[in-house]
C-alpha atoms as a PDB file:
ATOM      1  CA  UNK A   1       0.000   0.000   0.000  1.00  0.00           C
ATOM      2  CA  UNK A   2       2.944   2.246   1.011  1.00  0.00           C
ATOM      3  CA  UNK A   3       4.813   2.029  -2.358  1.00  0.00           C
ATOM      4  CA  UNK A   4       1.870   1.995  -4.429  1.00  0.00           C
ATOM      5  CA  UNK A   5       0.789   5.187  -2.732  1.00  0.00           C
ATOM      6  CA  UNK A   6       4.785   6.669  -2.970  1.00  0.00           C
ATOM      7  CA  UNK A   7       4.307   6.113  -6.831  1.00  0.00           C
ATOM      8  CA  UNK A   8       1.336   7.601  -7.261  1.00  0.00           C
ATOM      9  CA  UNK A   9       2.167  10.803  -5.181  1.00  0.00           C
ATOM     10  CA  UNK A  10       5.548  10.877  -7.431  1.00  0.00           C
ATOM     11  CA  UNK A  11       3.378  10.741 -10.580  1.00  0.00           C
ATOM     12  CA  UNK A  12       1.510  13.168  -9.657  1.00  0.00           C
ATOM     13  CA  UNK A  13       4.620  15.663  -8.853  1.00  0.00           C
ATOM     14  CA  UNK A  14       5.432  15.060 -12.131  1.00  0.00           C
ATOM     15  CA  UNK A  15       2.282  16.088 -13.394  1.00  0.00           C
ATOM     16  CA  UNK A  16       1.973  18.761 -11.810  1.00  0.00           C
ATOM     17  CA  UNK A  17       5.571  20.172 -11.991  1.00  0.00           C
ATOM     18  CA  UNK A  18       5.806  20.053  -8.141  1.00  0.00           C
ATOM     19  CA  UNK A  19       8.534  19.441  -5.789  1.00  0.00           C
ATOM     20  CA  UNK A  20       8.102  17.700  -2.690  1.00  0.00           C
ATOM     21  CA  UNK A  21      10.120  19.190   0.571  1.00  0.00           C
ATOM     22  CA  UNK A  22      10.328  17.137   3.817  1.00  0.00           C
ATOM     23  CA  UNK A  23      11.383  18.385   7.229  1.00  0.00           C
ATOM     24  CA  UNK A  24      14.413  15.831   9.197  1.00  0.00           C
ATOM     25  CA  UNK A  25      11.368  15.173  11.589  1.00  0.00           C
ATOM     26  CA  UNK A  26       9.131  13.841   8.739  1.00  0.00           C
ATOM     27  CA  UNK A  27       8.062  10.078   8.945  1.00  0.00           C
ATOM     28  CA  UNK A  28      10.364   8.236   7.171  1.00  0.00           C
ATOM     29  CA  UNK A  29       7.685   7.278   4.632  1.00  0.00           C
ATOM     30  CA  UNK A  30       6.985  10.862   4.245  1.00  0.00           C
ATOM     31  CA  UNK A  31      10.881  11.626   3.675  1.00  0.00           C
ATOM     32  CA  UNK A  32      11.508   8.611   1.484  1.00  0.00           C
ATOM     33  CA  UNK A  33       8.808   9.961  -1.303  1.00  0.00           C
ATOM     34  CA  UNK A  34      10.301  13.271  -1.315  1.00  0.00           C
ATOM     35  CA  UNK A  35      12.405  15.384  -3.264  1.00  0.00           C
ATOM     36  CA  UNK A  36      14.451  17.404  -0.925  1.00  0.00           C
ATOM     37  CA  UNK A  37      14.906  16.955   2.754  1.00  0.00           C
ATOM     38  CA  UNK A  38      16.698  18.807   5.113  1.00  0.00           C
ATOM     39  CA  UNK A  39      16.304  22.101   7.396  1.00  0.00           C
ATOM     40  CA  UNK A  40      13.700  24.210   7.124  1.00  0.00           C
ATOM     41  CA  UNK A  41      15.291  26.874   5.617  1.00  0.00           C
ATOM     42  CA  UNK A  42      17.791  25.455   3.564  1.00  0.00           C
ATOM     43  CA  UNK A  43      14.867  22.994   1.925  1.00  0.00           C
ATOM     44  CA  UNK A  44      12.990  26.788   0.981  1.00  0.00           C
ATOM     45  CA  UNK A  45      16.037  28.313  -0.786  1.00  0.00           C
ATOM     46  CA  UNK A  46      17.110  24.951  -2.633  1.00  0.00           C
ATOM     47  CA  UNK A  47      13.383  24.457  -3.502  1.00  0.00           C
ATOM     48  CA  UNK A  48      13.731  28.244  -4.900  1.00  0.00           C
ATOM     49  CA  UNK A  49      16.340  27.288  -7.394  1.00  0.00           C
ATOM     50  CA  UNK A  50      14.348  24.467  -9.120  1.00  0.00           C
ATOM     51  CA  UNK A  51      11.535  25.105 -11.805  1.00  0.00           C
ATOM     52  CA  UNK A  52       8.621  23.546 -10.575  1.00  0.00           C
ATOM     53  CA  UNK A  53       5.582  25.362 -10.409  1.00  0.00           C
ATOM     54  CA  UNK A  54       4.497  23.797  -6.903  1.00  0.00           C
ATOM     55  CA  UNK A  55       5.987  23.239  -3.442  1.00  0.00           C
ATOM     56  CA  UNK A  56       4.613  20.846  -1.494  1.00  0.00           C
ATOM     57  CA  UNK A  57       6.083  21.169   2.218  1.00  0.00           C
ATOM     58  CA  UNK A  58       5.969  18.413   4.783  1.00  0.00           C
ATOM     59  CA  UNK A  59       6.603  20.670   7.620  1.00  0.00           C
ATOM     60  CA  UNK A  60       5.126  22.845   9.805  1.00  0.00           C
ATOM     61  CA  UNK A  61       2.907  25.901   8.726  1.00  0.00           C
ATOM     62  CA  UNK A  62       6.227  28.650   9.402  1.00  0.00           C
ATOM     63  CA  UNK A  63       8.340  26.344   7.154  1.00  0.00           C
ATOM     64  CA  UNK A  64       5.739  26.695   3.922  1.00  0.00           C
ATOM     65  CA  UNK A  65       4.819  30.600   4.880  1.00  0.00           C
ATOM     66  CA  UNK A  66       9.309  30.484   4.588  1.00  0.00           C
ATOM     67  CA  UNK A  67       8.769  28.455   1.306  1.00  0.00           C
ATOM     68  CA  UNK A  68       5.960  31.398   0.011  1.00  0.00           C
ATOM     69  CA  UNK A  69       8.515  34.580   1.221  1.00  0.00           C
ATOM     70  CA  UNK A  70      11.321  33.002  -1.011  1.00  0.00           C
ATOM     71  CA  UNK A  71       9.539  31.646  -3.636  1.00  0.00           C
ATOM     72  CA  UNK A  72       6.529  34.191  -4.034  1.00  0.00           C
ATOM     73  CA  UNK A  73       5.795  33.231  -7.709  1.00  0.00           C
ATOM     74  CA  UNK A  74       5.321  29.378  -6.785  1.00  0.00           C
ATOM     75  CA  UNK A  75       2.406  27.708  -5.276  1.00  0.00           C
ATOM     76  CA  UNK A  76       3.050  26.614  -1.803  1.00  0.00           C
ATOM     77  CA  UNK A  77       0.608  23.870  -0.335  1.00  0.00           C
ATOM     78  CA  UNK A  78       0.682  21.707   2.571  1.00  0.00           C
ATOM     79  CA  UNK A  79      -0.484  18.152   3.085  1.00  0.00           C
ATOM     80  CA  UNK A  80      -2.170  19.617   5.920  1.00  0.00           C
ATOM     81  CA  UNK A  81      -3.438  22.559   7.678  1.00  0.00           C
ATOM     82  CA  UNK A  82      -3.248  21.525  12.102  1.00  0.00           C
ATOM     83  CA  UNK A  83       0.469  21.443  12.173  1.00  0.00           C
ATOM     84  CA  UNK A  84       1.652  24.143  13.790  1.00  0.00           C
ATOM     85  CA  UNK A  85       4.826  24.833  16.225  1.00  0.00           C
ATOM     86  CA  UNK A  86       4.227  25.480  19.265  1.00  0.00           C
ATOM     87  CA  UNK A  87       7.172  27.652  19.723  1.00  0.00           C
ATOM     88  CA  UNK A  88       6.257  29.801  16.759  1.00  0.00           C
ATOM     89  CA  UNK A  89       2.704  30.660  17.977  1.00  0.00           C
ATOM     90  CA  UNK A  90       4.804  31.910  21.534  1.00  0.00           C
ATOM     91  CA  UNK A  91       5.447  35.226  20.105  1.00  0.00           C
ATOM     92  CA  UNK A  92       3.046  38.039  17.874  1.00  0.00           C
ATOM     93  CA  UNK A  93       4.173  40.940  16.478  1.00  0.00           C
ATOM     94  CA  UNK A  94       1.762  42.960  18.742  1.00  0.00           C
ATOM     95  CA  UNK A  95       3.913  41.193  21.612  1.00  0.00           C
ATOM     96  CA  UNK A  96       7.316  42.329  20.245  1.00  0.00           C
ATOM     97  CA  UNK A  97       6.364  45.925  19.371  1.00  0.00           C
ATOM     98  CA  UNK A  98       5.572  45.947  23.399  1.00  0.00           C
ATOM     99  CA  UNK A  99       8.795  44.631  24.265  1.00  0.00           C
ATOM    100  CA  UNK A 100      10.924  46.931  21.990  1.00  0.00           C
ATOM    101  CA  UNK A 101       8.806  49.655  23.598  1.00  0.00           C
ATOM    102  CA  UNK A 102       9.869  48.845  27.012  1.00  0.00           C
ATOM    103  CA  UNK A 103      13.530  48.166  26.180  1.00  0.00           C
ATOM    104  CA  UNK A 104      14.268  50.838  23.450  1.00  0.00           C
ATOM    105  CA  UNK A 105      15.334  50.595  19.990  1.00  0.00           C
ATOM    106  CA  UNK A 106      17.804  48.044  18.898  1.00  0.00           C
ATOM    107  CA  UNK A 107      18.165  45.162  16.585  1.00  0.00           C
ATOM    108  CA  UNK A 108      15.832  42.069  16.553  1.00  0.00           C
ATOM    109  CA  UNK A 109      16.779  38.796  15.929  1.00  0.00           C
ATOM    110  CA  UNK A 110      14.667  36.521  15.016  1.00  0.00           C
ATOM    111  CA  UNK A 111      14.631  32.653  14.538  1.00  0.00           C
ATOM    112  CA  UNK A 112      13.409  31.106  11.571  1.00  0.00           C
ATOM    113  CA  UNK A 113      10.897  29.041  13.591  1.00  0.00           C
ATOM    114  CA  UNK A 114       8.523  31.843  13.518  1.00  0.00           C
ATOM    115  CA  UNK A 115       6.045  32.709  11.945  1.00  0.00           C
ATOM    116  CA  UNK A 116       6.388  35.459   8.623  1.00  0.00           C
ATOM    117  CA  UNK A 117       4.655  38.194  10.632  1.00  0.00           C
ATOM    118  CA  UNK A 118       7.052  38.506  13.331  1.00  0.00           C
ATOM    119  CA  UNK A 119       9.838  38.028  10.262  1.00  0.00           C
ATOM    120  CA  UNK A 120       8.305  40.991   8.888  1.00  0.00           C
ATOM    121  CA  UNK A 121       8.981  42.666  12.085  1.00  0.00           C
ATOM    122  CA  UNK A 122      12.739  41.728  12.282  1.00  0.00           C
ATOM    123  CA  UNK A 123      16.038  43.329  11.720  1.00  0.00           C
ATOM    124  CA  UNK A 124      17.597  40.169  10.647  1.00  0.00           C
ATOM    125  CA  UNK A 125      16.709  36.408  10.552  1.00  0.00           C
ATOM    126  CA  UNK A 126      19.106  33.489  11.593  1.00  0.00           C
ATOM    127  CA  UNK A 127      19.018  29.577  12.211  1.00  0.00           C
ATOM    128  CA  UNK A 128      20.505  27.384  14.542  1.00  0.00           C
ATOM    129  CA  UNK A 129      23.344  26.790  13.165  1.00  0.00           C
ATOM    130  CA  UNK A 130      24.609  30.612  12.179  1.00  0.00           C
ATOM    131  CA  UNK A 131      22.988  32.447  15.103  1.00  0.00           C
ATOM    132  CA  UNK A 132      26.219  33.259  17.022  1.00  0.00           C
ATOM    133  CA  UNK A 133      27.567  34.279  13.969  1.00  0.00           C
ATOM    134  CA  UNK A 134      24.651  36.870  12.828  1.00  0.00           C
ATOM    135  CA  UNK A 135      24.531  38.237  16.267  1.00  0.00           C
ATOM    136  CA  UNK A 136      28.607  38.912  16.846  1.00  0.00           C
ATOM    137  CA  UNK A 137      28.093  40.734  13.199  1.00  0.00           C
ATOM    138  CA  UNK A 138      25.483  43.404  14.451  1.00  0.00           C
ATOM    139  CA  UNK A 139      27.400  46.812  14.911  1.00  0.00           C
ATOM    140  CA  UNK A 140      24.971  47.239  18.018  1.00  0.00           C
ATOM    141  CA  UNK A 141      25.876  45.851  21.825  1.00  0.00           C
ATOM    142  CA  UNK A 142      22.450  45.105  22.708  1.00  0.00           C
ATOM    143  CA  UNK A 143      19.924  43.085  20.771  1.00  0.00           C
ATOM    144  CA  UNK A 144      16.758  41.231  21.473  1.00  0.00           C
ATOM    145  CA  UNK A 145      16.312  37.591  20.090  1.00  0.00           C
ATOM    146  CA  UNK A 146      13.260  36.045  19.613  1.00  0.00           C
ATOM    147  CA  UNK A 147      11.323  33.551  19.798  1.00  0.00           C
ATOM    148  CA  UNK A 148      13.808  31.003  21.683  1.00  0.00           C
ATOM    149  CA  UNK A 149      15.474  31.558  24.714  1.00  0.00           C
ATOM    150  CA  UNK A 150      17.509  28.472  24.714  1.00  0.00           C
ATOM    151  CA  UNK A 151      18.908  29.237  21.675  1.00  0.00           C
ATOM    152  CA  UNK A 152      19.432  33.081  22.619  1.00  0.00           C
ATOM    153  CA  UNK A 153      20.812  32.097  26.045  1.00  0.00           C
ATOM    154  CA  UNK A 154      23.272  29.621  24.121  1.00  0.00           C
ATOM    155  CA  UNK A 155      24.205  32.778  21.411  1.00  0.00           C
ATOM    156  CA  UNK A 156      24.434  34.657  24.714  1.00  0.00           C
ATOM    157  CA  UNK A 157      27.544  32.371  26.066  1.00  0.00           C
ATOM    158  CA  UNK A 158      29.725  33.262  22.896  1.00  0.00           C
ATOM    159  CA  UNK A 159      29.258  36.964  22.305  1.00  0.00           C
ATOM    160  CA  UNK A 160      29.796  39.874  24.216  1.00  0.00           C
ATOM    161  CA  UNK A 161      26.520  42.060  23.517  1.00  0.00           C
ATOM    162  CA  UNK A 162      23.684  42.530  25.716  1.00  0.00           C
ATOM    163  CA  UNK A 163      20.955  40.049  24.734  1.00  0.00           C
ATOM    164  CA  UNK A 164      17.488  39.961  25.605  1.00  0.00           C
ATOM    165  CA  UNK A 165      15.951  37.062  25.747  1.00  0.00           C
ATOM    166  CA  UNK A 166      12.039  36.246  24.400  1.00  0.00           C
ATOM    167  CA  UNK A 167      10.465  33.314  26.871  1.00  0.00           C
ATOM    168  CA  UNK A 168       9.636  30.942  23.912  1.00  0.00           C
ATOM    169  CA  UNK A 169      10.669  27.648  23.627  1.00  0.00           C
ATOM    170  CA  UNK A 170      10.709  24.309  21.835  1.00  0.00           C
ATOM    171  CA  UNK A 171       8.500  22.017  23.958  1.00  0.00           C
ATOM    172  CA  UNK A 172      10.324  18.900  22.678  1.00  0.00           C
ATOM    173  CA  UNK A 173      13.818  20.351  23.072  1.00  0.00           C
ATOM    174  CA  UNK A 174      13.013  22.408  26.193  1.00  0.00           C
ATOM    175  CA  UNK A 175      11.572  18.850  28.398  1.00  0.00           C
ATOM    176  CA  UNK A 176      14.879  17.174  28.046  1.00  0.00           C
ATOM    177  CA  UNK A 177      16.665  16.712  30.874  1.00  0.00           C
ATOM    178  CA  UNK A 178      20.285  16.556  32.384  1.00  0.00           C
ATOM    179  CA  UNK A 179      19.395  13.676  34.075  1.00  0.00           C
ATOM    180  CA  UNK A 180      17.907  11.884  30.882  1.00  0.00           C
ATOM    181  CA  UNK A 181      21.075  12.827  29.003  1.00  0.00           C
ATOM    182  CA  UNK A 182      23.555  11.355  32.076  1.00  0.00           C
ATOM    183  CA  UNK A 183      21.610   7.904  31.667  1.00  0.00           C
ATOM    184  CA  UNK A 184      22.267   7.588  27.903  1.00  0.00           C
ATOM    185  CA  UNK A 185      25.864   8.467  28.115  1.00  0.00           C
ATOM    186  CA  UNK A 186      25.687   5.809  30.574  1.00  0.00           C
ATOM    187  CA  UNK A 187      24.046   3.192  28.457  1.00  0.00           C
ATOM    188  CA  UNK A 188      26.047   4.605  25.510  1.00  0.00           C
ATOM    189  CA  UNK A 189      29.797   4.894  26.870  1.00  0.00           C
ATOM    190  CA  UNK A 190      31.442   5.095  23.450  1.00  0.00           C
ATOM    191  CA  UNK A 191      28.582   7.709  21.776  1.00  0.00           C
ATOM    192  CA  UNK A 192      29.425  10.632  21.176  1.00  0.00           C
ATOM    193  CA  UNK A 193      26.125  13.124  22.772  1.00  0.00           C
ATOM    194  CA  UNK A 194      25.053  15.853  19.355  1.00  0.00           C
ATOM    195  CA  UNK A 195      22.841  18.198  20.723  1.00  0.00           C
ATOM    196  CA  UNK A 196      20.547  21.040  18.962  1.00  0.00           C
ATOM    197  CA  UNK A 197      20.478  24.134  20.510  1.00  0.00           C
ATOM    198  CA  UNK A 198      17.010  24.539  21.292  1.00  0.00           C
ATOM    199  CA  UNK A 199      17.849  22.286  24.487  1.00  0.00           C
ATOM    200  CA  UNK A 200      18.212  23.923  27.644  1.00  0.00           C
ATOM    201  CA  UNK A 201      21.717  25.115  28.843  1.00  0.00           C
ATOM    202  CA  UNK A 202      22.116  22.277  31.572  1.00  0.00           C
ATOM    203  CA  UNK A 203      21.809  19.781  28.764  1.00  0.00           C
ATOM    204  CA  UNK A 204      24.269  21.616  26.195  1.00  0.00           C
ATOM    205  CA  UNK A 205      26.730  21.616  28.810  1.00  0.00           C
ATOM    206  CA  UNK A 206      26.748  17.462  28.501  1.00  0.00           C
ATOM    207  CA  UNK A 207      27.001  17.838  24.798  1.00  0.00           C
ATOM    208  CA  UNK A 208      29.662  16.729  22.819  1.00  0.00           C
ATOM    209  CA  UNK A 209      28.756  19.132  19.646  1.00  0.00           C
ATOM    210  CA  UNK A 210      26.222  21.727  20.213  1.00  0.00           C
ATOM    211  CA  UNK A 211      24.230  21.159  16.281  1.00  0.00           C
ATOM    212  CA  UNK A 212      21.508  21.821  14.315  1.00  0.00           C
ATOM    213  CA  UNK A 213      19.740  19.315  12.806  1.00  0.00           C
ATOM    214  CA  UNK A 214      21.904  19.601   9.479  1.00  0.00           C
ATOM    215  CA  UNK A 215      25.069  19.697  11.123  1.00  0.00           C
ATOM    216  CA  UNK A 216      23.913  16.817  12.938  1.00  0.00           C
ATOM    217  CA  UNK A 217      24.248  14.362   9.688  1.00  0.00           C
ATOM    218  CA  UNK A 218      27.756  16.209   8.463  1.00  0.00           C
ATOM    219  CA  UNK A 219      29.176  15.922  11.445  1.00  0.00           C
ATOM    220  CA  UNK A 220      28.221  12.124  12.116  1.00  0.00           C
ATOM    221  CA  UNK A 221      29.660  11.726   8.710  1.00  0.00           C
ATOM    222  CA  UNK A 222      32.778  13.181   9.348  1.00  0.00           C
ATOM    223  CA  UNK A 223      33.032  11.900  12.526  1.00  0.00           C
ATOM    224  CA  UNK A 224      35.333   8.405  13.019  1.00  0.00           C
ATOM    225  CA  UNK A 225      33.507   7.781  16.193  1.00  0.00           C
ATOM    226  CA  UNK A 226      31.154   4.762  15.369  1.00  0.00           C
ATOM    227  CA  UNK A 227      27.915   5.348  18.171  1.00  0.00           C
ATOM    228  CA  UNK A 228      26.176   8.736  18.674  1.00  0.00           C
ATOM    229  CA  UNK A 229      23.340  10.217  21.027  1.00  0.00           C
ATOM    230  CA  UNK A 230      21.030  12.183  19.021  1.00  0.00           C
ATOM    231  CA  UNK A 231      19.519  15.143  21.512  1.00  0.00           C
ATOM    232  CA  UNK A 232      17.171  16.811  19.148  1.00  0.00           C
ATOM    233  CA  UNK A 233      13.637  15.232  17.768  1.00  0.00           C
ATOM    234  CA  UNK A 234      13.221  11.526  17.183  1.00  0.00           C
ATOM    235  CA  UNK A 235      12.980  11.965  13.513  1.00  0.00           C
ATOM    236  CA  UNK A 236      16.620  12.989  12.474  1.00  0.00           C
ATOM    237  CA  UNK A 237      17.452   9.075  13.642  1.00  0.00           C
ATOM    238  CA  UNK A 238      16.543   8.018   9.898  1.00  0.00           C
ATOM    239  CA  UNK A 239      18.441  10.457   7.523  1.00  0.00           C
ATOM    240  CA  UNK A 240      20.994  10.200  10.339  1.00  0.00           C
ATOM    241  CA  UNK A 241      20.907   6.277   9.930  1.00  0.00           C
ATOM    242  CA  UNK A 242      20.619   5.990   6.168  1.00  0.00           C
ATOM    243  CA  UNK A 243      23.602   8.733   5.509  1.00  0.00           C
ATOM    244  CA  UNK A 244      25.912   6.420   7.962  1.00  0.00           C
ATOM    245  CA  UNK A 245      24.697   2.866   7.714  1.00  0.00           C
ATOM    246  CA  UNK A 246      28.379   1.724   9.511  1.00  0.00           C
ATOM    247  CA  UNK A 247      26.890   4.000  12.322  1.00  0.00           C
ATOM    248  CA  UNK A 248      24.722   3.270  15.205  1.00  0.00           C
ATOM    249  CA  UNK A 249      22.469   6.046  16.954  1.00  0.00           C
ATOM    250  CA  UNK A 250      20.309   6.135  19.808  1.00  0.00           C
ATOM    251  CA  UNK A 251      17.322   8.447  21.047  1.00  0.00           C
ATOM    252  CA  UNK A 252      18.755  10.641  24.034  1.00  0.00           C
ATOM    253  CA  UNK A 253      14.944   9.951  25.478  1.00  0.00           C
ATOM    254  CA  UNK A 254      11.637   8.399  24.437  1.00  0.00           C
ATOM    255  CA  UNK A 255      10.140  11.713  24.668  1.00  0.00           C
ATOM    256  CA  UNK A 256      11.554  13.770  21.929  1.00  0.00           C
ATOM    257  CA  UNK A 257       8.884  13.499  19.064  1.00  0.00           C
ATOM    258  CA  UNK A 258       7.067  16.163  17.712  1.00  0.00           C
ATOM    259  CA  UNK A 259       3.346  15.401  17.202  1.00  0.00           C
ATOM    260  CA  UNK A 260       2.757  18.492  15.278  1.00  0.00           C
ATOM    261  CA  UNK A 261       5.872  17.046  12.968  1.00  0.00           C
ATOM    262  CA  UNK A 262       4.356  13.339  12.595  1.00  0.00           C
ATOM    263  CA  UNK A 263       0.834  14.373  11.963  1.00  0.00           C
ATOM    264  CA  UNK A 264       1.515  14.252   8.383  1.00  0.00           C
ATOM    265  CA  UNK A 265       1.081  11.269   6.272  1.00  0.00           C
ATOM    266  CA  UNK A 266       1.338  10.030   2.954  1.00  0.00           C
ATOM    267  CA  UNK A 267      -2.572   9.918   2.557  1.00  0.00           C
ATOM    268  CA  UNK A 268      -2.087  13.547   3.592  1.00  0.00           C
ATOM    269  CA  UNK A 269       0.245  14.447   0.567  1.00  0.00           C
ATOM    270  CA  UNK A 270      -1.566  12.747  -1.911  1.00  0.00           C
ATOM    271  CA  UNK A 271      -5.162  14.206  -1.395  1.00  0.00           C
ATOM    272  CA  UNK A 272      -2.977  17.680  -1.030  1.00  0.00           C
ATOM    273  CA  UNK A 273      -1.495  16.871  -4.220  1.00  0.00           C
ATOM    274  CA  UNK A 274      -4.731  15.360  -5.939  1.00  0.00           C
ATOM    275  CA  UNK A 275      -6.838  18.486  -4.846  1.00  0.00           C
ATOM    276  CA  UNK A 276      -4.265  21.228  -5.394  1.00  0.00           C
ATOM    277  CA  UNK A 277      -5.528  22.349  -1.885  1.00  0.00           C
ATOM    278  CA  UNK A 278      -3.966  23.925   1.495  1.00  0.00           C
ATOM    279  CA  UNK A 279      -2.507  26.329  -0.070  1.00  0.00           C
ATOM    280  CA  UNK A 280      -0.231  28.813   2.277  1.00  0.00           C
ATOM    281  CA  UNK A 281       0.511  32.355   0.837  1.00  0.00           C
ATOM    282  CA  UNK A 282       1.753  35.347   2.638  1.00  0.00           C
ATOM    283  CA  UNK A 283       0.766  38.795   1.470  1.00  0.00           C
ATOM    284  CA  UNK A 284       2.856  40.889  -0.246  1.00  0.00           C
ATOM    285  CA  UNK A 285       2.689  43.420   3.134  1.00  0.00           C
ATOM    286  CA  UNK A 286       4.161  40.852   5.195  1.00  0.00           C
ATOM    287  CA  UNK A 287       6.253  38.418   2.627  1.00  0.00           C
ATOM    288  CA  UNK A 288       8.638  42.124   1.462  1.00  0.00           C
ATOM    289  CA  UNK A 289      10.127  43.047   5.450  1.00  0.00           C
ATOM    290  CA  UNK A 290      10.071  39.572   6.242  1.00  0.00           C
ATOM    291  CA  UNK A 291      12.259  38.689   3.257  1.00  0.00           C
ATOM    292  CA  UNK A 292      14.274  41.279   3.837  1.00  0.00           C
ATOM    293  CA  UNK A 293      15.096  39.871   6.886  1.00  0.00           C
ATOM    294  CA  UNK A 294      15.657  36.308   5.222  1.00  0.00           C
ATOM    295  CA  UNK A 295      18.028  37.869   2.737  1.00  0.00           C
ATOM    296  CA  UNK A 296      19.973  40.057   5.306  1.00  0.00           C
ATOM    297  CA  UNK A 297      20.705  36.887   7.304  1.00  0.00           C
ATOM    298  CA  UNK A 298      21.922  35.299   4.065  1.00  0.00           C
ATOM    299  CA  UNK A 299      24.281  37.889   2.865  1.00  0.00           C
ATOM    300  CA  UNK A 300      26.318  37.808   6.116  1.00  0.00           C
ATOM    301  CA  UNK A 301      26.947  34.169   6.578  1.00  0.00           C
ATOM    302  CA  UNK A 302      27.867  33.890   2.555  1.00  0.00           C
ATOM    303  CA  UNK A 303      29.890  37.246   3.123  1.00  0.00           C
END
């Protein structure tokens, strides 16, 4: 049932000159089928540079309102509509203009796990894995990042600036524990502990390599260590696992899955796909600041 239904949702990308995008945290059914998979962002601007006519993004809602600001011209659908992020919905851009009012003006920093309205309200955007470096290139001391503070406090403990901190968080990332993470290294001896920065600061302190999901899979590749504990959502295990098949990984804890991320199935993209429907476009109003904010990021980490 599986592969008939992978072949028919691949005919019908064909058909319709669509490209499908699927998050790390995808079901591995879901990332199997697709085109690209990857980060959020990085699946957005590689899914930019193709032809097709249609993006279809197993994600969460920011990642295809991301896929819309860079590729305005395309049609952006979803399988479905309920899968939200938690972390996103923790900030609004009512709630930042009130901050900045109470702290003064200075740069905002803003995660890409957020949603394209509080983009739009940004100085600059950044990811996990090039946030230390878009903060340290601000001119300003003081800065506010938004929307995670794990990741902000974690920015925080390698630059020098002043940096507020929004109260959102990833509830996956944010309920691991120290403890948790002392009883794999103690099942695991030999692993090495990756951990993405969306985990509290107790926990990064155990890590090993302090990732993001991407540099997760290059650095496991690179690695010669043979056994790793993965310390970001449950999902990553399979492109980790395929990309190193000499490799052995193991969940830091049974509790790091994202419902919101496995809600999706492949039922899900093939009614999308069939009915052209769940479409996800941000206005012109919002889509222009916000990719300004995109693109700023961008030109200092290629700079």
């Amino acid at each position: 049932m599986t592969d008939g239904m992978a072949q028919e949702i691949r005919a019908l990308l064909k058909e319709r000159n669509a490209i499908l995008l699927a998050h790390n945290y995808q079901r591995p059914e879901i990332q199997d089928v697709a085109d690209l998979t990857g980060d959020s962002l990085d699946l957005s601007i590689r899914a930019a540079k193709t032809n097709a006519d249609v993006i279809l993004f197993c994600g969460v809602r920011f990642m295809a309102e991301t896929a819309s600001i860079v590729s305005p011209d395309k049609t952006v659908l979803m399988p479905r509509l309920d899968t939200g992020c938690p972390m996103a919905d923790m900030i609004t851009p009512e709630a930042l203009k009130t901050r900045l009012a109470k702290l003064g003006k200075m740069p905002v920093v803003t995660y890409v796990n957020s949603t394209a309205s509080v983009k739009a309200h940004s100085t600059v955007c950044c990811t996990s894995a090039n946030a230390v470096a878009v903060v340290n290139s601000l001119a300003e001391d003081e800065v506010l990042m938004t929307p995670d503070r794990n990741l902000c406090q974690f920015v925080a403990s390698r630059s020098n600036k002043k940096i507020h901190c929004w109260d959102g968080f990833c509830p996956v990332h944010d309920r691991l524990r120290a403890e948790e993470v002392m009883h794999a290294k103690a099942a695991y001896p030999e692993a090495v502990f990756m951990a993405h920065p969306e985990c509290r600061p107790e926990v990064l302190t155990l890590a090993d390599a302090v990732l993001s999901t991407s540099g997760m899979i290059g650095f496991a590749k690179e690695s010669d260590r043979k056994s790793f504990i993965v310390g970001t959502e449950e999902g990553l295990i399979y492109p980790l696992q395929k990309a190193n098949p000499d490799k052995s990984f193991y969940r830091v804890s049974e509790s790091m899955v994202c419902e919101d991320m496995k809600r999706t199935t492949l039922d899900d993209v093939l009614v999308a796909l069939k009915a052209m429907k769940h479409e996800v476009k941000v206005s012109k109003e919002v889509s222009v600041p916000a990719s300004r904010a995109v693109e700023r990021m961008l030109e200092i980490t290629v700079s």
